[in-house]
Protein backbone atom coordinates (compact mmCIF):
# COMPACT_ATOMS: atom_id res chain seq x y z
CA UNK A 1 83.86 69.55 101.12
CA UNK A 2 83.92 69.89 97.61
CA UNK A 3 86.28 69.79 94.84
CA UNK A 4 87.15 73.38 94.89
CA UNK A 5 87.49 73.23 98.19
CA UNK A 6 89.61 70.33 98.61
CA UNK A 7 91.97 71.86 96.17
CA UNK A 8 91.62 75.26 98.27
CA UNK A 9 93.15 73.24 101.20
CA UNK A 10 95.57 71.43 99.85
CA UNK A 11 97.11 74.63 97.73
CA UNK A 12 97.17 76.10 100.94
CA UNK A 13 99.41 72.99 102.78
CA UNK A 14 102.13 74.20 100.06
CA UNK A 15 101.88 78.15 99.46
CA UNK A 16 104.53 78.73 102.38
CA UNK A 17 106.86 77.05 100.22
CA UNK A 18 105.85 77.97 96.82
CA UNK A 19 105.91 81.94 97.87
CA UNK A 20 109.74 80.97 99.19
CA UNK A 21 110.35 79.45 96.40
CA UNK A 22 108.94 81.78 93.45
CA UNK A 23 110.61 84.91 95.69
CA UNK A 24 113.96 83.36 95.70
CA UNK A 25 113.66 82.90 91.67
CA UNK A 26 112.24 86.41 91.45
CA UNK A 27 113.96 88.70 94.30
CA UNK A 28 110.50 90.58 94.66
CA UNK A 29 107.81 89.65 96.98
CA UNK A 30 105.43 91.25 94.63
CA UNK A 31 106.15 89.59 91.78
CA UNK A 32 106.02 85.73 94.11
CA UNK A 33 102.71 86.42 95.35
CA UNK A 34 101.47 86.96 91.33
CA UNK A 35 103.29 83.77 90.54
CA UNK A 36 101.70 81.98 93.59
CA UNK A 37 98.21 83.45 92.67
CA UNK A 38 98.60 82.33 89.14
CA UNK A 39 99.83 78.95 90.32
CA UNK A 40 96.57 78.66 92.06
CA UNK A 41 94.27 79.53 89.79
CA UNK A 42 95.69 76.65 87.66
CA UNK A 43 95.45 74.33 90.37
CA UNK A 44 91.97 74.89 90.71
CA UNK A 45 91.12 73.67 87.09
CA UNK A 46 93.26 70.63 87.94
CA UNK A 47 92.18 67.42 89.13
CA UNK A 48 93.96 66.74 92.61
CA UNK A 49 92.83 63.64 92.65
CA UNK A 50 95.18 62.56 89.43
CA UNK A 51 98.13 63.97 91.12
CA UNK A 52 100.64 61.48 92.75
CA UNK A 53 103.01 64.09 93.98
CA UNK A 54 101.11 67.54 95.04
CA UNK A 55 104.26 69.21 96.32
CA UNK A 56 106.43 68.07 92.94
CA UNK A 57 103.75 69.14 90.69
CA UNK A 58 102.86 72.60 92.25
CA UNK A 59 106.75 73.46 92.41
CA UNK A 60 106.82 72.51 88.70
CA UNK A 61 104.11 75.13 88.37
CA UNK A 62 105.41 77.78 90.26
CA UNK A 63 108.79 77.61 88.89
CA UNK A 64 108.07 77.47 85.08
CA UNK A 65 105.61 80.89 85.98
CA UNK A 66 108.30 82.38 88.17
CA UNK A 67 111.38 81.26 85.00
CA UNK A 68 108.60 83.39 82.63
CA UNK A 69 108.25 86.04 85.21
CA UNK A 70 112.12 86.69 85.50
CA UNK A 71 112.83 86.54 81.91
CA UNK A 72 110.53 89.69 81.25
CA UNK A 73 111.52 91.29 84.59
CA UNK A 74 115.20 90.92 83.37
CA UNK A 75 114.30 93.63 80.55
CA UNK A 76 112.57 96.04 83.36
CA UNK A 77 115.72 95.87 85.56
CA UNK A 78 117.96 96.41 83.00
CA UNK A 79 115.55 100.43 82.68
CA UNK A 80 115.48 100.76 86.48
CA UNK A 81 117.01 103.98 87.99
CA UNK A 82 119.93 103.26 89.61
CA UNK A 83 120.86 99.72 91.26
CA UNK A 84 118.22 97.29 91.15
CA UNK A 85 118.16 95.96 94.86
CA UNK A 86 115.65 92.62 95.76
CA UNK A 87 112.99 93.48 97.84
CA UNK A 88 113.99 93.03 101.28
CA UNK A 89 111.56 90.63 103.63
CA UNK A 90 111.23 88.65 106.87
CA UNK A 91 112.32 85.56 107.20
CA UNK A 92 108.48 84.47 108.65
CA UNK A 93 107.31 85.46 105.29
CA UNK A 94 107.81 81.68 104.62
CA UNK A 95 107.31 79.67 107.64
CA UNK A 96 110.00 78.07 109.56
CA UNK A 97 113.05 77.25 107.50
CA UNK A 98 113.85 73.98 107.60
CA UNK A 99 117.49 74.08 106.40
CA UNK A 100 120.59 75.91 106.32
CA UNK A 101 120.63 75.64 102.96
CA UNK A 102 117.11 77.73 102.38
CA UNK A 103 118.50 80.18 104.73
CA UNK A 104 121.52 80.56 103.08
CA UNK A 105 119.17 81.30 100.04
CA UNK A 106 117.30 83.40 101.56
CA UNK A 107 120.12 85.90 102.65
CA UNK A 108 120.27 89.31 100.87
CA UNK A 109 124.39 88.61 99.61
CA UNK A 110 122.87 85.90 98.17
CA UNK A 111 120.18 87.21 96.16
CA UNK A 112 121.73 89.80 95.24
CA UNK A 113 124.46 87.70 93.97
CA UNK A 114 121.68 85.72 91.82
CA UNK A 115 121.24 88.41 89.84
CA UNK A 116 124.38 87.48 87.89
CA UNK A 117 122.34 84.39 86.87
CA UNK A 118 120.75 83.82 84.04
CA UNK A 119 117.50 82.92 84.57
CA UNK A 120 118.17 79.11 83.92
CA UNK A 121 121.66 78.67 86.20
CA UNK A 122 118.93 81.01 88.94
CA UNK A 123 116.02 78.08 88.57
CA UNK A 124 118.79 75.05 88.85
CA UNK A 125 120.54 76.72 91.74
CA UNK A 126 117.97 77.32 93.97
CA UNK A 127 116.08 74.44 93.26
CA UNK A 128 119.29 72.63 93.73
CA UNK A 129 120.35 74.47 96.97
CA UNK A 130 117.48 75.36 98.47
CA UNK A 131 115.04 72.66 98.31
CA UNK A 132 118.02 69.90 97.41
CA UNK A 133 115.53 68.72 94.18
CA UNK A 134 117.65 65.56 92.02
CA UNK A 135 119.03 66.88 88.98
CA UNK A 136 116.01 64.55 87.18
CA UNK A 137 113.79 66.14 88.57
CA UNK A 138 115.29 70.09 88.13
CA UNK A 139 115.05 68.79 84.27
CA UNK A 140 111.99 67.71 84.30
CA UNK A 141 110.93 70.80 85.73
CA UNK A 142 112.53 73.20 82.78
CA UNK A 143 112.33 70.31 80.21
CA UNK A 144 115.97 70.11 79.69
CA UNK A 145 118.75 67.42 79.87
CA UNK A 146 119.71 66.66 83.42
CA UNK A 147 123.59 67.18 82.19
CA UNK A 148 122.69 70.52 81.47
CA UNK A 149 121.07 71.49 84.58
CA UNK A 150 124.54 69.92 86.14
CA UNK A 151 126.36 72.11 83.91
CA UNK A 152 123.60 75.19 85.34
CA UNK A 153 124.48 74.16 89.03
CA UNK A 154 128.34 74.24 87.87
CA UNK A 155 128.13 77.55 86.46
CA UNK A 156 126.06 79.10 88.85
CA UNK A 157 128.46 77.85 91.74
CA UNK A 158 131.21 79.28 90.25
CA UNK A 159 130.00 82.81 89.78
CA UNK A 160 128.79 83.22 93.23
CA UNK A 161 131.78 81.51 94.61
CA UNK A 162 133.94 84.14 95.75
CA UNK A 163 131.23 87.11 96.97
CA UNK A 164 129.19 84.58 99.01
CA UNK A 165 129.15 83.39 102.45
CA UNK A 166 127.85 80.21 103.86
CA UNK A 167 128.90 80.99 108.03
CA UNK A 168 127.28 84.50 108.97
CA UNK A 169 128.00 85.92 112.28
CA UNK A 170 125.74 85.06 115.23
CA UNK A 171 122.90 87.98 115.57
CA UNK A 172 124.65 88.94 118.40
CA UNK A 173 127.86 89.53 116.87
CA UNK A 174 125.95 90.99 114.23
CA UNK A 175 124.07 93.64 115.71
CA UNK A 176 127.23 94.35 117.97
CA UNK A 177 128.94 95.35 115.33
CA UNK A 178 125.90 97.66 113.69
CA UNK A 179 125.61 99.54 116.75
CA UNK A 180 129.74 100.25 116.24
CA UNK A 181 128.86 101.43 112.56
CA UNK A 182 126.16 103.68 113.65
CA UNK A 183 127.81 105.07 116.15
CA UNK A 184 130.86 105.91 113.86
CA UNK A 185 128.26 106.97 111.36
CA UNK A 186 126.35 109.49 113.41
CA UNK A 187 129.78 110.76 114.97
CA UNK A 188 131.13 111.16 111.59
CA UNK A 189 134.48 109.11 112.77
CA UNK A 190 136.21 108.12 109.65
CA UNK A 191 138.80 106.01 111.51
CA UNK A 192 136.21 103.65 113.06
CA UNK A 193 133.71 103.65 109.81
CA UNK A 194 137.03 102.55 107.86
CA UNK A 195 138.24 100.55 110.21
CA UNK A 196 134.62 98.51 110.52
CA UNK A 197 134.92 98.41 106.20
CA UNK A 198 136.48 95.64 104.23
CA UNK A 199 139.13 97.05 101.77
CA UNK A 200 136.66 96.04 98.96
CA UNK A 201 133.33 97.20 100.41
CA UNK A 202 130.36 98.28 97.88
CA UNK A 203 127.59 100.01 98.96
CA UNK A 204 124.55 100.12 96.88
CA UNK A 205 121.38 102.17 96.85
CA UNK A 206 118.08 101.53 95.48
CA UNK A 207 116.16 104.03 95.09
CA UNK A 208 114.33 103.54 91.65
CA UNK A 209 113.78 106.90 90.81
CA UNK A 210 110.93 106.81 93.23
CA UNK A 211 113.54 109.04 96.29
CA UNK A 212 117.05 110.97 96.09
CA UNK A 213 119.50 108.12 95.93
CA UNK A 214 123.14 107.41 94.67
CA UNK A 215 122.91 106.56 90.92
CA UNK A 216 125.90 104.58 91.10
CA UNK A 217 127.80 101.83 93.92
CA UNK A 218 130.07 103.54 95.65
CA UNK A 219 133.30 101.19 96.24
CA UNK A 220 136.59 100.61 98.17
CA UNK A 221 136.88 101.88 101.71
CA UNK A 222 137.62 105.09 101.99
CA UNK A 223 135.20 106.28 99.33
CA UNK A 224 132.42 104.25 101.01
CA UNK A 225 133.66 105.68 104.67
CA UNK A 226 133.68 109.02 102.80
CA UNK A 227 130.57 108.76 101.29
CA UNK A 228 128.37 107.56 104.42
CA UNK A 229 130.54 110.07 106.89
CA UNK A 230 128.99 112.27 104.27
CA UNK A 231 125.49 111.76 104.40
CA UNK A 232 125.23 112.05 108.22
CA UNK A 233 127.39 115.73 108.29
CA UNK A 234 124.56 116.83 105.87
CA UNK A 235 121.37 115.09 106.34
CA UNK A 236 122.05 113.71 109.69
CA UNK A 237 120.89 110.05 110.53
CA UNK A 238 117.26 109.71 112.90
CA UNK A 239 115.97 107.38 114.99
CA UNK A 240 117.46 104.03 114.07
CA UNK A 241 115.66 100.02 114.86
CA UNK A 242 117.61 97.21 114.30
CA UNK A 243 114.58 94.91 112.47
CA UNK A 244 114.84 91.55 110.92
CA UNK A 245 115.02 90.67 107.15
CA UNK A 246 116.43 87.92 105.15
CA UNK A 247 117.60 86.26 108.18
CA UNK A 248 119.72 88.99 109.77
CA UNK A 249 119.43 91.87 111.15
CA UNK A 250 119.27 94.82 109.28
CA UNK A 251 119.01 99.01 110.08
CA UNK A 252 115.47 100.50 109.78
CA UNK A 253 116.27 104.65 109.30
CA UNK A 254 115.31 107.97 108.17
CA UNK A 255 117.93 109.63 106.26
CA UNK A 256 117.04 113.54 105.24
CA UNK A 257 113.49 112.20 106.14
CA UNK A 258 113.29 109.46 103.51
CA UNK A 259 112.77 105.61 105.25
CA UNK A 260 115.68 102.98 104.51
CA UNK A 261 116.56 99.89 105.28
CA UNK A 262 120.27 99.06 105.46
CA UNK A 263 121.11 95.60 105.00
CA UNK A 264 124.69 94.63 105.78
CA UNK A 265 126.82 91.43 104.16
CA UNK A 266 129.29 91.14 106.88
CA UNK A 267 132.04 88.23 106.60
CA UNK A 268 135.46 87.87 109.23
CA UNK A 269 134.18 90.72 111.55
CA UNK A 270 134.04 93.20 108.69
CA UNK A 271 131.55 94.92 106.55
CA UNK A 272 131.62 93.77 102.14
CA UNK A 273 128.90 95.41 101.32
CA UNK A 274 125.88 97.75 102.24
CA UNK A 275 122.56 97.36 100.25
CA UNK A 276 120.25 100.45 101.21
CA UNK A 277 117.04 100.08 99.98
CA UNK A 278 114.49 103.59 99.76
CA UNK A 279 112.59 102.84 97.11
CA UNK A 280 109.45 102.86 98.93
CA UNK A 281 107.66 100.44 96.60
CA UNK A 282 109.88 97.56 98.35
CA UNK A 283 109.69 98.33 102.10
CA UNK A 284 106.14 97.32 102.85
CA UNK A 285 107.02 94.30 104.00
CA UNK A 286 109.68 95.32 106.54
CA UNK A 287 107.76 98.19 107.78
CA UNK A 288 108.45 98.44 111.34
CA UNK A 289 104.68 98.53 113.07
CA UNK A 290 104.27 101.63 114.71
């Protein structure tokens, strides 16, 4: 085999984790597979053979190209129609997860929740959380102090504190407790649908311009129970498949004949927030197969 090949192999040993990585930093599958692509067109004009660490020094890579990346996609979010919702994926996008802690990244709470970040205390946390990287080496990595990248993790931990969730409910509680909200949604019950809510709940819905969607979150209870009672008295709610992404389950629908996916951050038995994604431009990836 030759050089390009060998390096063809051994990028390959590591993309599962770079694409995890790079879509964690970036909340877009799109975007990670451009960062991963890039990544590996550098590697090939590297020499493998001069690098002690292969897994270090791709991640290095990958998350100085995915830091760029979400510094100029900050800008485009900030023009996006309506709520700016990550693109929703499998879990198997990535291989087996080895850890709680990447699939506690990897939830959809979560990553939403990282959008708060800048893209810095974003880099530090997840390479901190997720792939549990010494502080030297997060600094080496963004070519910053180590006490900074402390201060980062400190920061970031803080602001995701009290909207995030490390124990989520067993699938089976989970999807138990779906089928309730559907149910209550389709029948247009307002006492169950509240009932099922948190008194805080925040529904958001991405449509980006691209499909009819709320412009605005919708919050508190009774104007979220109001709101989705709503939909289903006028558009009505089809065929519903409860599909995996980010780790839980999650509602595949047509609503007035536009496909969603309903993701749900559910904490204590009750429902904190609902992230609908129909912007059709982030669903390939969860596609039920037909």
């Amino acid at each position: 085999m030759d050089a390009t090949g060998m390096n063809a192999t051994a990028f390959a040993e590591h993309r599962p984790l770079l694409l995890g990585l790079a879509y964690r930093l970036l909340g877009s599958m799109w975007d990670a597979e451009d960062v991963v692509q890039e990544a590996f067109l550098r590697w090939t004009r590297t020499d493998a053979a001069e690098v002690r660490d292969r897994r270090a020094y791709l991640v290095t890579i990958v998350s100085r190209l995915a830091l760029d990346q979400l510094r100029s996609a900050r800008v485009t979010r900030e023009a996006y129609v309506g709520p700016w919702l990550p693109e929703p994926v499998p879990s198997t996008a990535f291989g087996p997860l080895e850890t709680a802690e990447m699939t506690d990244t990897l939830s959809y709470a979560t990553l939403h929740l990282m959008e708060r970040l800048s893209p810095p205390e974003r880099a530090v946390f997840v390479l901190r959380e997720a792939f549990e990287l010494p502080y030297d080496q997060i600094a080496g990595i963004l070519d910053v102090p180590a006490a900074t990248c402390r201060q980062h993790h400190r920061r970031a931990a803080a602001r995701l504190a009290e909207g995030r969730e490390r124990f989520h409910p067993a699938p089976a509680d989970h999807n138990e407790l779906l089928g309730r909200f559907l149910a209550a949604a389709r029948g247009g019950d307002l006492a169950t649908l509240t009932n099922l809510l948190a008194e805080d709940v925040v529904t958001w819905n991405d449509g980006g311009g691209r499909t009819r969607a709320a412009l605005q979150p919708v919050e508190g209870r009774d104007h979220v129970a109001a709101f989705i009672a709503g939909l289903s008295s006028r558009y009505g709610i089809g065929a519903t498949e409860i599909v995996e992404a980010n780790g839980a389950p999650a509602v595949w629908t047509h609503v007035d004949g536009q496909e969603q996916l309903a993701l749900f951050d559910i904490r204590n038995g009750r429902i904190h927030a609902i992230y609908a994604v129909l912007n059709p431009d982030k669903l390939g990836f969860v596609r039920p197969s037909a």
